[in-house]
Protein backbone atom coordinates (compact mmCIF):
# COMPACT_ATOMS: atom_id res chain seq x y z
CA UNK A 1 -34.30 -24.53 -4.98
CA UNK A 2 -35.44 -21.27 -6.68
CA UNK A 3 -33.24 -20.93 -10.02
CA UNK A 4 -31.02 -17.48 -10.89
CA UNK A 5 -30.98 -16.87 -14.47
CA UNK A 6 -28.42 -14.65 -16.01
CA UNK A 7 -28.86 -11.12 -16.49
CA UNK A 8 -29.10 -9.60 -20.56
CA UNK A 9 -26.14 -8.31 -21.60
CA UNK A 10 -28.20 -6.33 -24.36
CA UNK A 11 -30.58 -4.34 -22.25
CA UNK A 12 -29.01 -4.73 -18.79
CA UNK A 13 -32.89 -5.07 -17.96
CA UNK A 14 -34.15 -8.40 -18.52
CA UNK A 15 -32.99 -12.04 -17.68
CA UNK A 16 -32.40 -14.48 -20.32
CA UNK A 17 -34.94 -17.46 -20.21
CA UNK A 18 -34.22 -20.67 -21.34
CA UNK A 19 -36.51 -22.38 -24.13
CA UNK A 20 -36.68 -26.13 -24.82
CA UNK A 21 -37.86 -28.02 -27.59
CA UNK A 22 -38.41 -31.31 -29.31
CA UNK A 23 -36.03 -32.95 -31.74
CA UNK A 24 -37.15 -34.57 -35.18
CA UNK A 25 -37.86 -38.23 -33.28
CA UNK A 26 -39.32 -36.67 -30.59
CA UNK A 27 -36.40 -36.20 -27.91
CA UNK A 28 -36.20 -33.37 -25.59
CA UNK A 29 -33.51 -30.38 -26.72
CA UNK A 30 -33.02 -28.63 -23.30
CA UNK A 31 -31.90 -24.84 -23.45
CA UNK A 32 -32.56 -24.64 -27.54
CA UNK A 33 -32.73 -21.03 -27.07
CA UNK A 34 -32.45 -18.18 -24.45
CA UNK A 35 -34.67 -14.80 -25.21
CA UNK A 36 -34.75 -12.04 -23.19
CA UNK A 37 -37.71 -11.43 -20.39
CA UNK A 38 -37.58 -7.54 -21.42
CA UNK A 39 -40.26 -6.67 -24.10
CA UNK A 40 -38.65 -4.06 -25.46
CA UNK A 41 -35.19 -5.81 -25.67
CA UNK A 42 -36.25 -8.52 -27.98
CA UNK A 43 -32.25 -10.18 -27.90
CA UNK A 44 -32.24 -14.17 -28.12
CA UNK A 45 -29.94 -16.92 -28.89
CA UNK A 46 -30.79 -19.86 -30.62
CA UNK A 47 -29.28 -23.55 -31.82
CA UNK A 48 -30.25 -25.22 -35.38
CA UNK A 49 -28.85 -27.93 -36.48
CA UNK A 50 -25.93 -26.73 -34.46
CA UNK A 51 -24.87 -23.51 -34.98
CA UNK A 52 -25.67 -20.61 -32.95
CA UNK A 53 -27.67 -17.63 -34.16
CA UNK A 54 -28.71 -14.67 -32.39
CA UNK A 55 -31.04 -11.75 -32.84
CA UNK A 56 -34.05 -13.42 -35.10
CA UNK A 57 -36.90 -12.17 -35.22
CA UNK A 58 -39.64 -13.38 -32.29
CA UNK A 59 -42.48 -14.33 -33.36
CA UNK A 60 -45.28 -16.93 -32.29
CA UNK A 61 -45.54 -20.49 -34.07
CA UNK A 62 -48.86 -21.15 -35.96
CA UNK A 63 -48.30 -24.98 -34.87
């Protein structure tokens, strides 16, 4: 099943991706954060501790 993901509201250009990550112990946090696919649109959502920010700066980990 090929999955649709939902076009950027920002750039109109771009689908937002989803991310996933690891928790503290190890367990899988699906959809921590969606960024867009667009370059040059650079919008993204993200969950901490659980509250929602959006519009941080991308940048790569050094881990």
């Amino acid at each position: 099943m090929e999955k649709v993901f939902p076009i950027c509201l920002k750039c109109k250009v771009g689908q937002l991706i989803p991310l996933s990550d690891y928790g503290r112990d190890g367990a899988p946090i699906m959809y921590k954060a969606w960024v867009c696919s667009n370059p040059d649109c650079g919008f993204n959502l993200r969950i901490d501790n659980g509250e929602v920010s959006r519009g941080r700066e991308i940048k790569e980990s050094i881990k």
